[in-house]
Protein backbone atom coordinates (compact mmCIF):
# COMPACT_ATOMS: atom_id res chain seq x y z
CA UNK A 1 0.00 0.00 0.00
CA UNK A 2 2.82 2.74 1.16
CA UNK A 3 4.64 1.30 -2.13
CA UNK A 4 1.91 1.95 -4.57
CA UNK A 5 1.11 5.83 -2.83
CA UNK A 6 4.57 6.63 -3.68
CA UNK A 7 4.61 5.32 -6.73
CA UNK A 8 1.74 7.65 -7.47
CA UNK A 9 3.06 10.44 -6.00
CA UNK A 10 6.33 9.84 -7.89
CA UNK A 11 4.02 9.71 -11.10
CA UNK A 12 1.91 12.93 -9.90
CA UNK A 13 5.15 14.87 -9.20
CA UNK A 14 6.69 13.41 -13.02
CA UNK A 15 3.73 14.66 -14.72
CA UNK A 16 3.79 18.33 -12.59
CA UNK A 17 7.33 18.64 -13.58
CA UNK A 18 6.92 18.32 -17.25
CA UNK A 19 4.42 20.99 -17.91
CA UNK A 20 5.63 24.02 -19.37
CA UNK A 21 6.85 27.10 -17.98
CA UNK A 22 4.05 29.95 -17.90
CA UNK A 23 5.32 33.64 -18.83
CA UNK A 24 5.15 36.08 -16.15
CA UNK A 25 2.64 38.90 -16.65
CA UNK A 26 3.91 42.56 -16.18
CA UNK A 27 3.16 44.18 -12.50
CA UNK A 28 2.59 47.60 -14.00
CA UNK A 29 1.79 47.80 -17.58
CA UNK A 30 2.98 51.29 -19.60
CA UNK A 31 0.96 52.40 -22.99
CA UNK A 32 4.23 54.01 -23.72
CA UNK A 33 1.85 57.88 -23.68
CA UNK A 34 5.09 59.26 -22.31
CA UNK A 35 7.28 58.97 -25.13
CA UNK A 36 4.64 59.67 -27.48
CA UNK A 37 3.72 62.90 -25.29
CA UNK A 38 7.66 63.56 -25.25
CA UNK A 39 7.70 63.24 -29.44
CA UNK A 40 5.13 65.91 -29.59
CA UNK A 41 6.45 68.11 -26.95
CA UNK A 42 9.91 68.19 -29.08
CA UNK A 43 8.08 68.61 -32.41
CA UNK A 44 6.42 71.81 -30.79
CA UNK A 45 9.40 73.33 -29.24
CA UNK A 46 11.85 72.10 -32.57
CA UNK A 47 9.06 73.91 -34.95
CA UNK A 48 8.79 77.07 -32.87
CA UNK A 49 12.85 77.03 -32.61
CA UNK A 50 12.78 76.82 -36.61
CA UNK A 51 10.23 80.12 -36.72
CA UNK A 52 12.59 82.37 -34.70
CA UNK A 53 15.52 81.06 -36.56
CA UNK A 54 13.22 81.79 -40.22
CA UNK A 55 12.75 84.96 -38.82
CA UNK A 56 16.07 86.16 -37.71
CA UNK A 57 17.12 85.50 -41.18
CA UNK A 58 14.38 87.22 -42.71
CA UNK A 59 15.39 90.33 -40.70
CA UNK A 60 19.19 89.86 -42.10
CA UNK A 61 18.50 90.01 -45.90
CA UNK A 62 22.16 90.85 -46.61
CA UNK A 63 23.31 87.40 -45.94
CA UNK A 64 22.74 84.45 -48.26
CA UNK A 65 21.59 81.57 -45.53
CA UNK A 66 22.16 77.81 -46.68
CA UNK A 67 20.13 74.84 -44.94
CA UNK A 68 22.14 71.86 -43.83
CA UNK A 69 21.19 68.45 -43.90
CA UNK A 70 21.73 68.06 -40.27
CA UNK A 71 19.30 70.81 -39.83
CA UNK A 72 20.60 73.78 -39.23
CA UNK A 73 21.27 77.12 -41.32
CA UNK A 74 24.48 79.34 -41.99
CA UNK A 75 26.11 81.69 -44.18
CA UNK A 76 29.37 82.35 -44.75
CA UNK A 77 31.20 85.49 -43.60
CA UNK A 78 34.20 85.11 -45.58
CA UNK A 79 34.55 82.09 -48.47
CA UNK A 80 37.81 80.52 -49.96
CA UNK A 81 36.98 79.66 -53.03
CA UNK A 82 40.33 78.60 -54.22
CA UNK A 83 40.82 75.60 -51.28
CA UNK A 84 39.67 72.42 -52.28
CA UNK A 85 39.43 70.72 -49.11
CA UNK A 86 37.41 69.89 -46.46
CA UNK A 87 37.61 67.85 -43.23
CA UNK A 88 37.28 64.39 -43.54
CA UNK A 89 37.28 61.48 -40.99
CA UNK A 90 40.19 60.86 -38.79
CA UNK A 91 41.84 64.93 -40.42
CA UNK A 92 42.98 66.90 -37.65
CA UNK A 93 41.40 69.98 -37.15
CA UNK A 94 42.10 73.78 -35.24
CA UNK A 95 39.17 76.38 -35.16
CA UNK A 96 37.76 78.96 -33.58
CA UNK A 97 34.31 79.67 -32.36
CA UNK A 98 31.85 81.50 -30.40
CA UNK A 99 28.57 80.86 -28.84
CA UNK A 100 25.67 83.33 -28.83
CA UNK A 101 22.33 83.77 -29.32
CA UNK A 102 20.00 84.69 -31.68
CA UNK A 103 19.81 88.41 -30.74
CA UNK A 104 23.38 88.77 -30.86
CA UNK A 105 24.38 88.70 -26.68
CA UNK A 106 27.29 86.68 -26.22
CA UNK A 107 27.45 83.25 -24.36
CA UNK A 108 30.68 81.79 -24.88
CA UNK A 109 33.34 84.10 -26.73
CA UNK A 110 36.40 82.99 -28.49
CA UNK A 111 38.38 83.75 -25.94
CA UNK A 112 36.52 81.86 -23.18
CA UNK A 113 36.85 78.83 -25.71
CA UNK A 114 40.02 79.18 -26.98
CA UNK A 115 41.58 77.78 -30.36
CA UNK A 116 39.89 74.32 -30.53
CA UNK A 117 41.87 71.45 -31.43
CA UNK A 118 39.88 68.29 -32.90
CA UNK A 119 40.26 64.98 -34.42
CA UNK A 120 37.19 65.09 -36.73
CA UNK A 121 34.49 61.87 -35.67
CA UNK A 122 37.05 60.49 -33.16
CA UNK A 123 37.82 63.01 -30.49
CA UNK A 124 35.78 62.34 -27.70
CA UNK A 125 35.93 66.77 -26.93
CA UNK A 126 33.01 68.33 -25.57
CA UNK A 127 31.38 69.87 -28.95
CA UNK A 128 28.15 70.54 -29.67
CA UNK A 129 26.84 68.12 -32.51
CA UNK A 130 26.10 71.46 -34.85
CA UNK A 131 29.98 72.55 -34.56
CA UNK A 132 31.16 69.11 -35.20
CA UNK A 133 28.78 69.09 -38.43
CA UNK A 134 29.20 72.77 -39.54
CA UNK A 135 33.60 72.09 -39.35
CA UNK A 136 32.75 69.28 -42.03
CA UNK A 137 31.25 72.04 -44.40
CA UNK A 138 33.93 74.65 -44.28
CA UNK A 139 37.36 75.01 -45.97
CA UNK A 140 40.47 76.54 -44.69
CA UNK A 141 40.70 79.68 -44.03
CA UNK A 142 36.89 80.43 -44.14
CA UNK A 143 34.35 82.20 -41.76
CA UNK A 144 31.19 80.75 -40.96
CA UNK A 145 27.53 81.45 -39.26
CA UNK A 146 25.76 78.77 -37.95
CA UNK A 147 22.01 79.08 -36.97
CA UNK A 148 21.12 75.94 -34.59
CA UNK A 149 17.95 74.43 -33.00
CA UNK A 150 18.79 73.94 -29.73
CA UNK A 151 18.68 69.90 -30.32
CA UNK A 152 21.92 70.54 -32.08
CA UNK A 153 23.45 73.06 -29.76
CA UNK A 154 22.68 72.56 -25.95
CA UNK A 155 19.28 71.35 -25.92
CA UNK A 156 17.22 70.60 -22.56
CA UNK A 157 20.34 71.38 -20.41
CA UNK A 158 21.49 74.91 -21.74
CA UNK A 159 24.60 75.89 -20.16
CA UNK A 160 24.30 76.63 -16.20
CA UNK A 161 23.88 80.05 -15.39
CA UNK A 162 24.10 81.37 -19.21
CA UNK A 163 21.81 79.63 -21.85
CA UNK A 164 18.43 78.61 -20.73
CA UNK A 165 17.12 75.28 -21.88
CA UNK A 166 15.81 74.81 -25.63
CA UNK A 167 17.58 77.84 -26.53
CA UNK A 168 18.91 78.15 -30.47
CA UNK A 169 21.60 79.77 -30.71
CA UNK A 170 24.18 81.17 -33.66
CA UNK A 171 27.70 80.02 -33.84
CA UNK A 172 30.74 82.02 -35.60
CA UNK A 173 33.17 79.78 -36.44
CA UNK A 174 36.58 80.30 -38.15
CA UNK A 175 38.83 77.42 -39.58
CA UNK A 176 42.16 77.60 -39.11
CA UNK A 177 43.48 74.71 -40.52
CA UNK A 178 43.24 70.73 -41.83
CA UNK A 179 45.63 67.78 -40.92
CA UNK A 180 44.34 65.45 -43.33
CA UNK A 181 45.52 62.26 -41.59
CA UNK A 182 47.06 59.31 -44.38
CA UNK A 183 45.48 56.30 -44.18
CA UNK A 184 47.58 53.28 -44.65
């Protein structure tokens, strides 16, 4: 009798341990509203950005603005038209640059920033992602304004105690020079 109840609960406890594992339901399920509410926020503040910028150039008819494909604007100061290169991957570059904004008050001056050495798409230097595009459009020797969104300057952080956040801003920057680095 003992021998056949344990041979049953032997069998029981066989067939309990072959069924299969059951997933786990979430304790706290997200629609995923808050990225969608964050997407829409950004659109707003990016398209409201993009007015002010439309209209500071519409108030400075005497320059001829380009548009990026990284989203920006600029126009050039002063243009070499005889220098043939640009900055390429890996090229070692020296620039300067300031930081203001829109209405012309100074954030960051050249001095404050100094002449910039970079190693273009390598150097890990704290630049905002509209300087380390604009540097890939300009030639040496050339002087350039850059109108950014503030998703390609500072963004949501601004710069403590001198650019608020989602702030565009206008960049003047001046290349110096191009290493162009050999590639084996």
């Amino acid at each position: 009798m003992i021998r056949n109840f344990l041979y049953l609960l032997f069998f029981c406890s066989l067939i309990l341990a072959c069924k299969s594992p059951e997933a786990r339901k979430p304790v706290k399920q997200s629609s995923g509203t808050f990225i969608e509410e964050s997407v829409e926020r950004n659109k707003k503040i990016y398209e409201a950005e993009k007015q002010e910028i439309l209209k500071v150039m519409e108030n400075r008819p005497e320059n001829s603005y380009l548009a990026s494909d990284s989203g920006f604007w600029y126009y050039y100061n002063s243009k070499d038209s005889t220098a043939t290169t640009k900055p390429d991957f890996g090229d070692k570059i020296t620039f300067t640059y300031n930081i203001k904004e829109l209405d012309g008050t100074v954030v960051l001056s050249e001095e404050e920033n100094g002449l910039q050495v970079y190693k273009v798409d390598q150097s890990n230097q704290d630049l905002i992602s509209g300087i380390r595009d604009g540097v890939k459009l300009m030639k040496p020797g050339e002087t350039v304004t850059f109108l950014f969104p503030s998703y390609k300057a500072y963004g949501y952080y601004g710069i403590q105690n001198k650019l608020g956040a989602n702030t565009p801003v206008q960049s003047t920057i001046t290349l110096k020079s191009i290493e162009q680095i050999q590639e084996n």
